[in-house]
C-alpha atoms as a PDB file:
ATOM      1  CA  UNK A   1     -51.021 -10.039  -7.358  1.00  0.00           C
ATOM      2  CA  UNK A   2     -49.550  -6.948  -6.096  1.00  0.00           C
ATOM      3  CA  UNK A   3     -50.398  -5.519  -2.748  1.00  0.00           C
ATOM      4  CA  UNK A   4     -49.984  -2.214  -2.217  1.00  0.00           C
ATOM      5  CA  UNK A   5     -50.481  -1.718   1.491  1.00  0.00           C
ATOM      6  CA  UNK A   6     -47.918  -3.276   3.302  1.00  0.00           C
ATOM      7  CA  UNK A   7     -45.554  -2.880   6.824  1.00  0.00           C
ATOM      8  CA  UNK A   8     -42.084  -1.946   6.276  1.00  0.00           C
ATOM      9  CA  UNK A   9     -39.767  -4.364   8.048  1.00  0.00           C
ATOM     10  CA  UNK A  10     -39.091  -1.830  10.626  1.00  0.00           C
ATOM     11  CA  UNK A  11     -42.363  -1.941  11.388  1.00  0.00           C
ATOM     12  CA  UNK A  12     -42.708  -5.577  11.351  1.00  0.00           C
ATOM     13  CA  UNK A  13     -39.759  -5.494  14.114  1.00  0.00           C
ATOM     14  CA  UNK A  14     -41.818  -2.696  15.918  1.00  0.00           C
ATOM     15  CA  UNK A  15     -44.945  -4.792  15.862  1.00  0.00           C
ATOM     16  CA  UNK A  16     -42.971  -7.621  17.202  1.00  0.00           C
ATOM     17  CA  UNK A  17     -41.052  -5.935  19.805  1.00  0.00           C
ATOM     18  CA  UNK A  18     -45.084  -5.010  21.379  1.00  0.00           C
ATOM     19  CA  UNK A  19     -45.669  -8.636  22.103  1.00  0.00           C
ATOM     20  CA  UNK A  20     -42.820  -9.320  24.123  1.00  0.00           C
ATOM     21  CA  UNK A  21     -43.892  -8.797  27.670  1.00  0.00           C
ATOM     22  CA  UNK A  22     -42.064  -7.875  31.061  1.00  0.00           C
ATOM     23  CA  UNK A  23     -39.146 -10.334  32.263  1.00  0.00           C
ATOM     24  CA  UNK A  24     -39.041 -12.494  29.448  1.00  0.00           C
ATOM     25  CA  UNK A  25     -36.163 -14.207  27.957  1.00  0.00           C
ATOM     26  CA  UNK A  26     -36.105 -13.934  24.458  1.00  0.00           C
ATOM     27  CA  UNK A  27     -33.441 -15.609  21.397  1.00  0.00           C
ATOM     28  CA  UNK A  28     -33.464 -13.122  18.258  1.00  0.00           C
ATOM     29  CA  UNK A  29     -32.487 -15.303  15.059  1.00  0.00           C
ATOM     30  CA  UNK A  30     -30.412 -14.003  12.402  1.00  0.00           C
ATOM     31  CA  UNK A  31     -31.529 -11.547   9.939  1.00  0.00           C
ATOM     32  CA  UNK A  32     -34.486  -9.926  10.405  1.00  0.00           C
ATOM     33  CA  UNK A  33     -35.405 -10.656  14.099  1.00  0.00           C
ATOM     34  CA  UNK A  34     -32.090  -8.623  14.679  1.00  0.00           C
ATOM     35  CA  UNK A  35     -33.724  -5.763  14.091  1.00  0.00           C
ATOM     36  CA  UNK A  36     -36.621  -6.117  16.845  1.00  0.00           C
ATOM     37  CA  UNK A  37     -34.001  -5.179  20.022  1.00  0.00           C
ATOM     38  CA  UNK A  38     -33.858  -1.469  18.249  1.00  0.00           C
ATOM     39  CA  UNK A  39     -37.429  -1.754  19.472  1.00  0.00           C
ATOM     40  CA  UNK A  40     -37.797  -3.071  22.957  1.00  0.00           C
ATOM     41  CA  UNK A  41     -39.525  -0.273  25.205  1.00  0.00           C
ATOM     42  CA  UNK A  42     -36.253   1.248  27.466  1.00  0.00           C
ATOM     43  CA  UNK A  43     -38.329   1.010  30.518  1.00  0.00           C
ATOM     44  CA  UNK A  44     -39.546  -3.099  29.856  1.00  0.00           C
ATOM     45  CA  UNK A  45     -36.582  -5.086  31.312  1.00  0.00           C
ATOM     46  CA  UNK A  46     -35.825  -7.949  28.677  1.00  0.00           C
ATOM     47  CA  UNK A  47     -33.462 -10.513  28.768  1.00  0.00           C
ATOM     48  CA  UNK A  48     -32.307 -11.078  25.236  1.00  0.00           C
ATOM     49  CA  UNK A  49     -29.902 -14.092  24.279  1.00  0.00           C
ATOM     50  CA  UNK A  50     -27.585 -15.221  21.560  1.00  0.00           C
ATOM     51  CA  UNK A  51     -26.831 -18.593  20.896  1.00  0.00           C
ATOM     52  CA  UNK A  52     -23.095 -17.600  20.759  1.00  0.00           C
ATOM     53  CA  UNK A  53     -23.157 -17.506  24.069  1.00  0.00           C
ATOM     54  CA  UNK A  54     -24.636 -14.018  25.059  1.00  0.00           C
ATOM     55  CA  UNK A  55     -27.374 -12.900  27.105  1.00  0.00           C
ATOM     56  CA  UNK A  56     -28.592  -9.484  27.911  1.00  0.00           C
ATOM     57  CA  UNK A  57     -28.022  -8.294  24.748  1.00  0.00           C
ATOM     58  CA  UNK A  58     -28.784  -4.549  24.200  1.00  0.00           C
ATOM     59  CA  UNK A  59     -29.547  -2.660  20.944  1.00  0.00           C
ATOM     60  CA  UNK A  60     -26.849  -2.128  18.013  1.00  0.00           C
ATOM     61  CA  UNK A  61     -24.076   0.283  18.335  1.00  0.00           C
ATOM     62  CA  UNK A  62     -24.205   3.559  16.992  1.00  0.00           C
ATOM     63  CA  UNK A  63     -21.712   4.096  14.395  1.00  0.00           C
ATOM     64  CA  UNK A  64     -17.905   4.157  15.078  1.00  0.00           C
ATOM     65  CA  UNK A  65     -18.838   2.726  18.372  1.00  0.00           C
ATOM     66  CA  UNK A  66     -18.747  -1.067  17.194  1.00  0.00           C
ATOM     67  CA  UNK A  67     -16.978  -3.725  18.858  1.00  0.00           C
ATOM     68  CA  UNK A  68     -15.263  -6.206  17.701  1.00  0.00           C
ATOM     69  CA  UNK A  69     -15.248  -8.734  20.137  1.00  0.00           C
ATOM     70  CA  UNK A  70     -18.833  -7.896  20.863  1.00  0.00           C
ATOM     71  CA  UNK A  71     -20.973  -9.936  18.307  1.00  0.00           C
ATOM     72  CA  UNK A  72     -24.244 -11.713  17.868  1.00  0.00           C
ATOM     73  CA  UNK A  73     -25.137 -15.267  16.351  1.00  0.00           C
ATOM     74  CA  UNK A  74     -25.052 -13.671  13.122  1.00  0.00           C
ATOM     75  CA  UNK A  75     -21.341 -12.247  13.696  1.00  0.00           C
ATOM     76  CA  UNK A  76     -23.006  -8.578  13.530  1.00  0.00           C
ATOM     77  CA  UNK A  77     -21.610  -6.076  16.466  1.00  0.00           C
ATOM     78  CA  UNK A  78     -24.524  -5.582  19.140  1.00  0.00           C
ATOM     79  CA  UNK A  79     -24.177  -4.031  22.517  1.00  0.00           C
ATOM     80  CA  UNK A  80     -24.213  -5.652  26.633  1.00  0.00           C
ATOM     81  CA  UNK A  81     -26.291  -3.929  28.726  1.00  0.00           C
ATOM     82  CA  UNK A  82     -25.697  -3.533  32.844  1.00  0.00           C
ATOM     83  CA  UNK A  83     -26.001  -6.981  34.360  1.00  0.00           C
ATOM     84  CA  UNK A  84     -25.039  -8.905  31.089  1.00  0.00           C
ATOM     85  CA  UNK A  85     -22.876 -11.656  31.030  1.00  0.00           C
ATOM     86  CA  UNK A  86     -20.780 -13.828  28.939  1.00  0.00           C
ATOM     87  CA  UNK A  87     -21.137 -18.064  28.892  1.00  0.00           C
ATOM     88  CA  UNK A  88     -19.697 -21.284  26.785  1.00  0.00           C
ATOM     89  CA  UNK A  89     -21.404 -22.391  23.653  1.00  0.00           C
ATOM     90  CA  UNK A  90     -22.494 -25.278  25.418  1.00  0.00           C
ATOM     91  CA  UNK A  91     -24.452 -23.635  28.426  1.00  0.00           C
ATOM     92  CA  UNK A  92     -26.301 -21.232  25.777  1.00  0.00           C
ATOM     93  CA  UNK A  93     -27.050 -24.152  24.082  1.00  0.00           C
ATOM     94  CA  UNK A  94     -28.762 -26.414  27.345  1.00  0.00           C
ATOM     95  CA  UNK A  95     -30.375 -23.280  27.883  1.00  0.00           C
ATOM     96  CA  UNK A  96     -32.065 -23.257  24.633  1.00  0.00           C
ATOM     97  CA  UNK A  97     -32.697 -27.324  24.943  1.00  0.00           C
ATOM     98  CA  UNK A  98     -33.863 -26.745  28.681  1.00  0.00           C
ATOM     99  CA  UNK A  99     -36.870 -24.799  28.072  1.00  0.00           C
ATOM    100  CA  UNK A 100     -35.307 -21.660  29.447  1.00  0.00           C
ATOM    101  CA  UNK A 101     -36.206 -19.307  26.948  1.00  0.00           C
ATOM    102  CA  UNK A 102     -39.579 -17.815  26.730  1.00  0.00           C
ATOM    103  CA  UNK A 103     -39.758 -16.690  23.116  1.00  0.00           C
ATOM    104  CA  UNK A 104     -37.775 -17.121  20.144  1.00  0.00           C
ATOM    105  CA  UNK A 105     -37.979 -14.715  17.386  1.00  0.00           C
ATOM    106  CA  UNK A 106     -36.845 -16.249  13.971  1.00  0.00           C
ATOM    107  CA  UNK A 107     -36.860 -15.787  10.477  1.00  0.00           C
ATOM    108  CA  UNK A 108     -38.401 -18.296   7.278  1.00  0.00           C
ATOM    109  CA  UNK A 109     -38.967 -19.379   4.094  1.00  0.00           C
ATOM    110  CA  UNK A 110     -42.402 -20.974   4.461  1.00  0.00           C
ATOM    111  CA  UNK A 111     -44.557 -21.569   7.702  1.00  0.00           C
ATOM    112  CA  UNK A 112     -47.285 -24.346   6.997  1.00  0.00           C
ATOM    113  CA  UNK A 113     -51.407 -23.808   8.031  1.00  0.00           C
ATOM    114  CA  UNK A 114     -50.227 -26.313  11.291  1.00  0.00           C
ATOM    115  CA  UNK A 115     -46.883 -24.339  12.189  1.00  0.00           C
ATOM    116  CA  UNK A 116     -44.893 -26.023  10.544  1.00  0.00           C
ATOM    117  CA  UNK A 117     -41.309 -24.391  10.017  1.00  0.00           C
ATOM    118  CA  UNK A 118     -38.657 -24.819   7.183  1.00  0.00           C
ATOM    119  CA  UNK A 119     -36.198 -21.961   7.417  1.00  0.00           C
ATOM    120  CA  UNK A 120     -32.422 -23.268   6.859  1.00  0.00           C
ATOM    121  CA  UNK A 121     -32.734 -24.755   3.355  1.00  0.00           C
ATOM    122  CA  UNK A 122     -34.371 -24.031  -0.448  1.00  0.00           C
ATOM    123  CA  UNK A 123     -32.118 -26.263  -2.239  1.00  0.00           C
ATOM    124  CA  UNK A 124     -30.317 -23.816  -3.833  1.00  0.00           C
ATOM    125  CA  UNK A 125     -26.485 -24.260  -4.326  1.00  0.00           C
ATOM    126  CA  UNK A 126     -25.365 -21.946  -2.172  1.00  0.00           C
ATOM    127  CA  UNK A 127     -28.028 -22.105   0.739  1.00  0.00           C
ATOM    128  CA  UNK A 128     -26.330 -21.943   4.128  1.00  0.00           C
ATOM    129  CA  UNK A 129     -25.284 -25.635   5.054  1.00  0.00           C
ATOM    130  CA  UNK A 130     -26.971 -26.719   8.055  1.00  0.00           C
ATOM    131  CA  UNK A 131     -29.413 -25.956  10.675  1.00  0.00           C
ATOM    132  CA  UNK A 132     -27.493 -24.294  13.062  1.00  0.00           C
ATOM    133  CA  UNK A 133     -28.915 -23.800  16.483  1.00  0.00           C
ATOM    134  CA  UNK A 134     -32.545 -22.740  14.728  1.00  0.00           C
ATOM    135  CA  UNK A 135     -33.813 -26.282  15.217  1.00  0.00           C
ATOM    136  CA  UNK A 136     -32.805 -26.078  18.945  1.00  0.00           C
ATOM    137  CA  UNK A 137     -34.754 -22.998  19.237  1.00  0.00           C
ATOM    138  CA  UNK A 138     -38.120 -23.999  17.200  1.00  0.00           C
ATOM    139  CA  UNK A 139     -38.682 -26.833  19.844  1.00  0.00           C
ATOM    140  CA  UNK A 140     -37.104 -25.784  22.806  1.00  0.00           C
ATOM    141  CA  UNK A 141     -38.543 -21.785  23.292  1.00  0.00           C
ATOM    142  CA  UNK A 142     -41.983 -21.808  25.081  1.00  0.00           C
ATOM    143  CA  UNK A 143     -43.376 -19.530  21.953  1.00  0.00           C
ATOM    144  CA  UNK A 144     -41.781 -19.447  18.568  1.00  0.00           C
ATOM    145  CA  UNK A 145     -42.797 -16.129  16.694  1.00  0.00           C
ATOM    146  CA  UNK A 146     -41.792 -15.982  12.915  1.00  0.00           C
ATOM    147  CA  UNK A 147     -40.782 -12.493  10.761  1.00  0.00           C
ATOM    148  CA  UNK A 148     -41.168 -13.030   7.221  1.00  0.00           C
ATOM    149  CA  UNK A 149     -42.128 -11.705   4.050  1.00  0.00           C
ATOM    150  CA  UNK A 150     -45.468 -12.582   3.008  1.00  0.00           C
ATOM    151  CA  UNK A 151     -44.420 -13.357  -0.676  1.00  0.00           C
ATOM    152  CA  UNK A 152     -41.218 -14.391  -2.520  1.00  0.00           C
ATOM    153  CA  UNK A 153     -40.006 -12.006  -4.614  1.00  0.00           C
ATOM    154  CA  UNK A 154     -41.603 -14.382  -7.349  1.00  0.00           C
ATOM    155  CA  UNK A 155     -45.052 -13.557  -5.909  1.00  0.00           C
ATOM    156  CA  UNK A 156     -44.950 -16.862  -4.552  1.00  0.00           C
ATOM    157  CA  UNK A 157     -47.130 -17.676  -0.790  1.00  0.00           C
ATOM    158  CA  UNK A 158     -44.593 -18.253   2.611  1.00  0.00           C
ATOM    159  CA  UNK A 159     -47.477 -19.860   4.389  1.00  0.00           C
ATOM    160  CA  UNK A 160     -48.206 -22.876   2.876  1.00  0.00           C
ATOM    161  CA  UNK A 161     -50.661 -26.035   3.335  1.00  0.00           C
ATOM    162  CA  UNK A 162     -47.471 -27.625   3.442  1.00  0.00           C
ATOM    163  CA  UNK A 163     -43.578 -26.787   3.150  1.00  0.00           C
ATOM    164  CA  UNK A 164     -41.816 -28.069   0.343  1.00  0.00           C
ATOM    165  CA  UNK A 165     -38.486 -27.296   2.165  1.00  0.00           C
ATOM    166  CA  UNK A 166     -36.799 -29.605   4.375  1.00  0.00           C
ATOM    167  CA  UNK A 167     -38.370 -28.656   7.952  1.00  0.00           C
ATOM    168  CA  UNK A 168     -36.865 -27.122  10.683  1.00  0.00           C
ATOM    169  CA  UNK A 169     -39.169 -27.816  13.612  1.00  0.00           C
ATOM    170  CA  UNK A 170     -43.223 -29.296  13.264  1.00  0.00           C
ATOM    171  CA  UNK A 171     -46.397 -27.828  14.455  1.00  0.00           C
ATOM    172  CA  UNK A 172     -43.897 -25.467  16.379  1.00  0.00           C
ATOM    173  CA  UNK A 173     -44.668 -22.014  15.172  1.00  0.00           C
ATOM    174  CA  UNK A 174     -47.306 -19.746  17.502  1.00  0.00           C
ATOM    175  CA  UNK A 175     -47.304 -16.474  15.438  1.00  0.00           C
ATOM    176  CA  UNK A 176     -46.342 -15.247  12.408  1.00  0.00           C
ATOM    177  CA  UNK A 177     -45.680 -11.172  11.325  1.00  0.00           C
ATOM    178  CA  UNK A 178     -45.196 -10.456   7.291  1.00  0.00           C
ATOM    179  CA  UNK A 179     -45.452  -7.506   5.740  1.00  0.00           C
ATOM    180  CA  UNK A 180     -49.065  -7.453   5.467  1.00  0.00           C
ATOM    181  CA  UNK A 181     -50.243  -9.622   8.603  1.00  0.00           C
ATOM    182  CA  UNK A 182     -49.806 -10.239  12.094  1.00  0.00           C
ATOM    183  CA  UNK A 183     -51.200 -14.693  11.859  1.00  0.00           C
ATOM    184  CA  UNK A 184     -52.016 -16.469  14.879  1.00  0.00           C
ATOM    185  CA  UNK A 185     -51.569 -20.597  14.380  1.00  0.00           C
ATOM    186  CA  UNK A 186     -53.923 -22.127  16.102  1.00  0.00           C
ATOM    187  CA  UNK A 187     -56.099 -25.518  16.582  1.00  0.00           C
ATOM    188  CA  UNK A 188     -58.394 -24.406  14.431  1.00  0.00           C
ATOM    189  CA  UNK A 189     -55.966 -22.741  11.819  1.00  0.00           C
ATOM    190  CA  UNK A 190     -54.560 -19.520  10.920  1.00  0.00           C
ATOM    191  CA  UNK A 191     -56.280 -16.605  12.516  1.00  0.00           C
ATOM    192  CA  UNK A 192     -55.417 -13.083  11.352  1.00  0.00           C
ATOM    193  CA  UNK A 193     -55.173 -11.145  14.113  1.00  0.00           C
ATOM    194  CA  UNK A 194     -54.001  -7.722  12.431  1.00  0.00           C
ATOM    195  CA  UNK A 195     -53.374  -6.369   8.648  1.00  0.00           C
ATOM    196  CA  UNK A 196     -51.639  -4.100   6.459  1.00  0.00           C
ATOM    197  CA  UNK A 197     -53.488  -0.393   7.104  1.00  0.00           C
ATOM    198  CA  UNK A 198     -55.882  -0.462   3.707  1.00  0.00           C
ATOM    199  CA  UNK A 199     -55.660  -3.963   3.196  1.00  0.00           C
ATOM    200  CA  UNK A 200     -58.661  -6.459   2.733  1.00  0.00           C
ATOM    201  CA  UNK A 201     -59.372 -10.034   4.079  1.00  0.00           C
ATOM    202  CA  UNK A 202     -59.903 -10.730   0.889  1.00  0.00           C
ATOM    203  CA  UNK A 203     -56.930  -9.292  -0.654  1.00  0.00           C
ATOM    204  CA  UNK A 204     -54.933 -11.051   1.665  1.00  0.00           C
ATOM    205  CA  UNK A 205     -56.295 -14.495   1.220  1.00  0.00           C
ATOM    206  CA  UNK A 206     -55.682 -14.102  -2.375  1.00  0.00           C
ATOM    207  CA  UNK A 207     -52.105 -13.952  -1.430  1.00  0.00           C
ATOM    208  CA  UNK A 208     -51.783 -16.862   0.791  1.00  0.00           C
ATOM    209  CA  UNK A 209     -51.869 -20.361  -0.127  1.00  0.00           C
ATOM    210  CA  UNK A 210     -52.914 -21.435   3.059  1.00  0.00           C
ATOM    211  CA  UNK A 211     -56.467 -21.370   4.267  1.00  0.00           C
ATOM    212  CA  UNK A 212     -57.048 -18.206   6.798  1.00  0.00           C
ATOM    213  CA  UNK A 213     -59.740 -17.407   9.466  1.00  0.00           C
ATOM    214  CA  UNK A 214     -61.251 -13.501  10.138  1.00  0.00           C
END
């Protein structure tokens, strides 16, 4: 099924960039979540970190003002804003295991109807070759928000009943943003909180595997 009203990922970043409130200290994973910094309000004061060892990361750099030495988890250039500082691998990492972070920001393949997170391996060949710090970061982050597309480019659902890839954290995920949602997991299942302009509950429980709630 093709939808036809959908968020552009911009937008998705946008949308996710809203939810992050006042003080909070927040991990952006690789890819995607990247982009939500661009998007942080100039006048909320968040603390963003990288598991490389960064924290008070700003947005990226304009062009031609890169630098090299200046990088993210995700070895793309990124910016320091006043008051940011530079620590070992290890410290970023007890931060991330200590419960210090507030909300982590990361990407997926599939997200289950329970939270449920698988987002370092499909089996394919040449899939990246281990976790990384992303299973740090589903457990230890006080809220885990997920950007994803709501459908592989085979039409196939990302929130599942159940995830048929090797999981990354359980029953860890609190929201989820797609293209076409904004998904709440909760103890009674997935709540839709917001949708695609033009789109129908309907059409977008035709696209989703897993069970949702109005």
């Amino acid at each position: 099924m093709t939808i036809q009203h959908h968020y552009t990922r911009d937008q998705i970043a946008a949308r996710v960039a809203q939810d992050i409130h006042e003080g909070a200290y927040v991990n952006l994973g690789i890819g995607l979540p990247t982009k939500v910094a661009n998007y942080l309000p100039a006048d909320r004061e968040v603390f963003v970190h990288s598991e490389n060892g960064l924290l008070g990361m700003g947005p990226a750099p304009s062009p031609g003002e890169e630098d090299e030495d200046l990088i993210n988890a995700g070895k793309q250039p990124v910016t320091l804003l006043t008051g940011g500082s530079y620590f070992h691998h290890g410290d970023s990492f007890a931060m991330m295991r200590g419960g210090h972070l507030d909300i982590c920001v990361l990407g997926a393949f599939q997200v289950s109807e329970k939270g449920d997170l698988a987002n370092w391996h499909t089996g394919a060949p040449d899939a990246i070759p281990a976790v990384g710090g992303a299973m740090d970061l589903a457990i230890g982050a006080k809220q885990v928000f997920v950007m994803m597309d709501h459908q592989t480019k085979t039409g196939e659902s990302t929130i599942v009943r159940e995830c048929s890839y090797p999981l990354t954290g359980v029953a860890c995920v609190n929201r989820i943003y797609t293209d076409l949602a904004v998904i709440d997991v909760t103890s009674e299942g997935l709540r839709v909180r917001e949708m695609a302009p033009g789109l129908t509950f309907e059409e977008l429980q035709a696209v989703t595997d897993a069970p949702l709630l109005d």
